[in-house]
C-alpha atoms as a PDB file:
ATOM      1  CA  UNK A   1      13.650  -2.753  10.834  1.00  0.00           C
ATOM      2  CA  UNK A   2      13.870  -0.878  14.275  1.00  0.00           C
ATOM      3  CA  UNK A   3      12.257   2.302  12.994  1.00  0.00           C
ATOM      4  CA  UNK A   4      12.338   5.637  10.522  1.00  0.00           C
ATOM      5  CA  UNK A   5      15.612   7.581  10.718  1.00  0.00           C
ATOM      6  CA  UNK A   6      15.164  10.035  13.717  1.00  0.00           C
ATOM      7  CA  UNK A   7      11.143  10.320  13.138  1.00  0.00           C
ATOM      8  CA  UNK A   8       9.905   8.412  16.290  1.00  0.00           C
ATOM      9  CA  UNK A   9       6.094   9.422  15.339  1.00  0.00           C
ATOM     10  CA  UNK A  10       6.767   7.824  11.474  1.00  0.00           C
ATOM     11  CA  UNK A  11       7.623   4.812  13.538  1.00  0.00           C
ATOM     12  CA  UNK A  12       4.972   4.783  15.498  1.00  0.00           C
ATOM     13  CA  UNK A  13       2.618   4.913  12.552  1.00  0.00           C
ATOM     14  CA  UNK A  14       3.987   2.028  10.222  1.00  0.00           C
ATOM     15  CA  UNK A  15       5.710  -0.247  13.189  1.00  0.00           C
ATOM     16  CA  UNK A  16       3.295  -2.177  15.065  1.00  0.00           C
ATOM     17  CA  UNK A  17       3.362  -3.296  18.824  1.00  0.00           C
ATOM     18  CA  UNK A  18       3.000  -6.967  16.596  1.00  0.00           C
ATOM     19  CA  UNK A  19       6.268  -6.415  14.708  1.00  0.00           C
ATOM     20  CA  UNK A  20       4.483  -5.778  11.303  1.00  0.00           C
ATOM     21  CA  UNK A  21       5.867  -3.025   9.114  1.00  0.00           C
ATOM     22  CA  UNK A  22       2.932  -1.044   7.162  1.00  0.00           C
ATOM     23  CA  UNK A  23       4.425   0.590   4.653  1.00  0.00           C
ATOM     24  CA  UNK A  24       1.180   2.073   2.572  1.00  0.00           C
ATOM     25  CA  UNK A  25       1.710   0.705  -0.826  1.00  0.00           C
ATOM     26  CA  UNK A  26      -1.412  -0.793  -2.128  1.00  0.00           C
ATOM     27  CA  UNK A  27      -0.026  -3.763  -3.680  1.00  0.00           C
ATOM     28  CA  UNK A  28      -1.778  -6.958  -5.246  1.00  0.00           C
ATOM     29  CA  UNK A  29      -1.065 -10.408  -5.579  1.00  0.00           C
ATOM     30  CA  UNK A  30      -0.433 -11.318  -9.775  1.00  0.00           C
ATOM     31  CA  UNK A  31      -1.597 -14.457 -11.080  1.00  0.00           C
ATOM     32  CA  UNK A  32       1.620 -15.579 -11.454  1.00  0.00           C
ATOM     33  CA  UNK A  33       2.090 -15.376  -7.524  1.00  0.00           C
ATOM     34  CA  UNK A  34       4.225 -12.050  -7.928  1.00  0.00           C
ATOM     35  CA  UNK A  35       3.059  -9.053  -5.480  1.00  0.00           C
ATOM     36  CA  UNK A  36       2.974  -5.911  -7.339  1.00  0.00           C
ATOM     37  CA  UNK A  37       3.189  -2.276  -6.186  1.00  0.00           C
ATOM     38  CA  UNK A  38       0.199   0.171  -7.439  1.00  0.00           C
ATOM     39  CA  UNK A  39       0.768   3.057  -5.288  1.00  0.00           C
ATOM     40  CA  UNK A  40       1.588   4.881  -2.395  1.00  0.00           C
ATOM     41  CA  UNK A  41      -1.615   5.122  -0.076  1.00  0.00           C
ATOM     42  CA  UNK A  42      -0.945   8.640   0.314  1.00  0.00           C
ATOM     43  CA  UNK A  43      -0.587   9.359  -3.047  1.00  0.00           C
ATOM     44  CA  UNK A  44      -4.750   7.592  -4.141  1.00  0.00           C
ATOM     45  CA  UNK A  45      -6.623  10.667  -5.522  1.00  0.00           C
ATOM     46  CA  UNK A  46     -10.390  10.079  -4.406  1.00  0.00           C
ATOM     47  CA  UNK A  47     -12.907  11.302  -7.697  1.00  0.00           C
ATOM     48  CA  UNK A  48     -16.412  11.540  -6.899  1.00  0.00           C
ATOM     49  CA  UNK A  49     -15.536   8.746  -4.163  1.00  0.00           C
ATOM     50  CA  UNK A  50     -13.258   6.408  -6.473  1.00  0.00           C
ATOM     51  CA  UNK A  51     -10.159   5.667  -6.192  1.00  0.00           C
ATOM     52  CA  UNK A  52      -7.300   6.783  -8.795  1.00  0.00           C
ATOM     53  CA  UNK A  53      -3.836   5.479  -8.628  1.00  0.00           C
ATOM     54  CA  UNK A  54      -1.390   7.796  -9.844  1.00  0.00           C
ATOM     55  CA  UNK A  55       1.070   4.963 -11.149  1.00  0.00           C
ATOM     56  CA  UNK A  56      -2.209   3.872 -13.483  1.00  0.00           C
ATOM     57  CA  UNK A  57      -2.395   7.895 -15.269  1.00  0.00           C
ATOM     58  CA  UNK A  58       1.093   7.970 -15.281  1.00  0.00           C
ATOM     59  CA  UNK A  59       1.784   5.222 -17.322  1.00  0.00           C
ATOM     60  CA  UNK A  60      -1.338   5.843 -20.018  1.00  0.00           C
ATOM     61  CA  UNK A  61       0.613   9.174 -20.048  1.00  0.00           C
ATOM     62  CA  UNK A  62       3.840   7.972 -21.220  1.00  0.00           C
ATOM     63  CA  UNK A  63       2.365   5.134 -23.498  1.00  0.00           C
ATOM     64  CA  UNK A  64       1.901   8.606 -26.179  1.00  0.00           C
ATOM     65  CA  UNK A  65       5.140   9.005 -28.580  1.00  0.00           C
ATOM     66  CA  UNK A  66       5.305  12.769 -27.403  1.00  0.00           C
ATOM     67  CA  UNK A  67       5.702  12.182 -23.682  1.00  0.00           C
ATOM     68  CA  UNK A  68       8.797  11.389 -21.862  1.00  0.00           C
ATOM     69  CA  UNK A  69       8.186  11.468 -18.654  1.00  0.00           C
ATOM     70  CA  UNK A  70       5.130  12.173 -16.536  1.00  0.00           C
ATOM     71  CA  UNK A  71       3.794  12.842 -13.205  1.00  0.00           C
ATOM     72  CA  UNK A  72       0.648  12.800 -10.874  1.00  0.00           C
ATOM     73  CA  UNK A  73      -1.131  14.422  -8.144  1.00  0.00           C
ATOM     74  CA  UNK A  74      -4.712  15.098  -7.067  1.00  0.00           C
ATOM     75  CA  UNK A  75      -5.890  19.010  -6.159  1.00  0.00           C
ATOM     76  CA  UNK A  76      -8.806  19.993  -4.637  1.00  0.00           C
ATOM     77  CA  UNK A  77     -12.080  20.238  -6.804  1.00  0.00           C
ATOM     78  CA  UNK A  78     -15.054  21.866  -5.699  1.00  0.00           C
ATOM     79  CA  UNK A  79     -17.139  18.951  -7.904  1.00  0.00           C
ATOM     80  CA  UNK A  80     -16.082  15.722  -7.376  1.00  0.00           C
ATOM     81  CA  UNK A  81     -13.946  16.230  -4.056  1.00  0.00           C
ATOM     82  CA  UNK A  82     -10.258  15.949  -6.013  1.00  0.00           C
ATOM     83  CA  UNK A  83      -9.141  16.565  -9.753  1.00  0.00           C
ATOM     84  CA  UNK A  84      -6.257  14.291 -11.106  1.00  0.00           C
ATOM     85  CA  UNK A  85      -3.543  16.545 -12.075  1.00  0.00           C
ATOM     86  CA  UNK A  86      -1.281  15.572 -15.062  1.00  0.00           C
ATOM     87  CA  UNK A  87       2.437  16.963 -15.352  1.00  0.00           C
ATOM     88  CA  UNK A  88       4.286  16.076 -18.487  1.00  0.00           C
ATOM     89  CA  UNK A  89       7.527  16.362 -20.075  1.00  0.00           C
ATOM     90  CA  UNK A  90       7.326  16.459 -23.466  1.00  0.00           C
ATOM     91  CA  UNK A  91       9.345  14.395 -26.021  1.00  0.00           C
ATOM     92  CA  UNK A  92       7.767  15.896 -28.836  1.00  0.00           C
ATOM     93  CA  UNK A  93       7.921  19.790 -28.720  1.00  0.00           C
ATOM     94  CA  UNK A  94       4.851  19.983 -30.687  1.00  0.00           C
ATOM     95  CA  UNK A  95       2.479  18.043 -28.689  1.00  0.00           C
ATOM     96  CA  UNK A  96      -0.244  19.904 -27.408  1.00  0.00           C
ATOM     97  CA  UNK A  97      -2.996  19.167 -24.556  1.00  0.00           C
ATOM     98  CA  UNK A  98      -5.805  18.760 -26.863  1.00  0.00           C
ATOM     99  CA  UNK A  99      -3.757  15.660 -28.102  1.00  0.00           C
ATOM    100  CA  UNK A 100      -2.887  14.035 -25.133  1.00  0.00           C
ATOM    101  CA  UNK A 101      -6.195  14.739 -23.398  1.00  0.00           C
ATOM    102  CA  UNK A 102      -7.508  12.640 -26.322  1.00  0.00           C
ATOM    103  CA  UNK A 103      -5.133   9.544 -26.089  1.00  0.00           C
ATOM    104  CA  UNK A 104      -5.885   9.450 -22.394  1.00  0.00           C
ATOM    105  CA  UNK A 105      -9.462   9.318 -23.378  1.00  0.00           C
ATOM    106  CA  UNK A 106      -9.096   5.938 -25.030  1.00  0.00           C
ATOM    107  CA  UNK A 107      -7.082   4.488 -22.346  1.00  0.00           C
ATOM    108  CA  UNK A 108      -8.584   5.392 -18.933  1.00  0.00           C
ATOM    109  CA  UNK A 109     -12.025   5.528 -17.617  1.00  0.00           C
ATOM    110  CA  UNK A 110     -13.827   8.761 -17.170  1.00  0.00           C
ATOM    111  CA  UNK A 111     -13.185   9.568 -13.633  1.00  0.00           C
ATOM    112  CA  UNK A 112      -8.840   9.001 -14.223  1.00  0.00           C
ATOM    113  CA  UNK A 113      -9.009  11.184 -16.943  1.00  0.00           C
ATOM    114  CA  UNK A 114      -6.924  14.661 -15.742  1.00  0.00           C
ATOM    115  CA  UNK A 115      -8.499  17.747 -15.560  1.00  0.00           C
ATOM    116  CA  UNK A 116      -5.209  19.503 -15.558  1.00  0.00           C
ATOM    117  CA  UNK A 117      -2.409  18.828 -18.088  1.00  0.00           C
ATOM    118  CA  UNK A 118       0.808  21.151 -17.229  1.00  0.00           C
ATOM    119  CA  UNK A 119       3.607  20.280 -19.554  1.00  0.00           C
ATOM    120  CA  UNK A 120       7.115  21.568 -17.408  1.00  0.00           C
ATOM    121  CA  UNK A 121      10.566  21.501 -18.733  1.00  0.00           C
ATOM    122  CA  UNK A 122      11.388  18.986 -15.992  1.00  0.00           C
ATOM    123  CA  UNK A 123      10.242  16.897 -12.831  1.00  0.00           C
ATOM    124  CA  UNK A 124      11.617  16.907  -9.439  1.00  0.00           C
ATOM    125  CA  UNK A 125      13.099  13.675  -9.188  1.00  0.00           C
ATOM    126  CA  UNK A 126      15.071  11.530  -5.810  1.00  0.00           C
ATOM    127  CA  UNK A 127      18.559  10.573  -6.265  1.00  0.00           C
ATOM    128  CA  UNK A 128      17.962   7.563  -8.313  1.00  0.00           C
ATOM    129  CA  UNK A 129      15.135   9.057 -10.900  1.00  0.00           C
ATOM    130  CA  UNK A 130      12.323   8.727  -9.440  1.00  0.00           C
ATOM    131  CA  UNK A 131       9.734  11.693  -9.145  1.00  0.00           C
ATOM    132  CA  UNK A 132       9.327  13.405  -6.106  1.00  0.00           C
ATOM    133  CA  UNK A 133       5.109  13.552  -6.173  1.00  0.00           C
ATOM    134  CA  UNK A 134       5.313  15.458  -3.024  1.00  0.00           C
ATOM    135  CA  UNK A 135       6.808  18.763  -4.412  1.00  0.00           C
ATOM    136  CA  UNK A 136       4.675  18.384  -7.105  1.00  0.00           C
ATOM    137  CA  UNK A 137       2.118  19.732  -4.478  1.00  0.00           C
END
């Protein structure tokens, strides 16, 4: 890769003078050898100091019957730094926060937990479906 389409300081900042491409996922090595992608960098919501990867709230989210789609982002909070913010889609008209906040509550710890469920008709998505976290904001 020579560089980001006609964005000379995005080049600068993920091209190295070594040749090395950063591209800000935080991404682990399996078992199984496999890499796999948890995040965008820019996209880790800091709680109380740790970290919370949108991708793992997300897909807790979407593991209830009444949720089709979901999406993530962190706001400021006065308490603990940032606040994860849930937005949903429902699948089930009749699911309510109350509900959701509770299946969350078996399936992530304390601090990835949202303080904020917002339940929209739809989520900005890209071209080929994926949501756009950065108009969330």
């Amino acid at each position: 890769m020579k560089g980001c389409w006609n964005t000379p300081d995005e080049t600068a900042n993920v091209v190295r003078a070594d040749g090395w491409l950063f591209t800000c996922d935080v991404r682990y090595m399996r078992e199984d050898g496999f890499v796999k992608c948890v995040d965008h960098k820019k996209d880790v919501i800091v709680v109380s100091g740790f970290k919370v990867y949108p991708n793992q709230v997300e897909e807790a989210a979407v593991t209830h019957p009444g949720v089709l789609e979901a999406g993530v982002k962190g706001v400021a909070d006065a308490r603990s730094d940032e606040a994860v913010n849930l937005f949903v889609v429902k699948r089930d008209p009749h699911l309510t926060e109350q509900e959701l906040m509770a299946h969350l509550r078996l399936r992530l710890t304390t601090h990835k937990v949202p303080k904020i469920i917002e339940f929209r008709d739809q989520l900005p998505k890209n071209a080929i479906g994926k949501v756009l976290k950065y108009e969330l904001r």
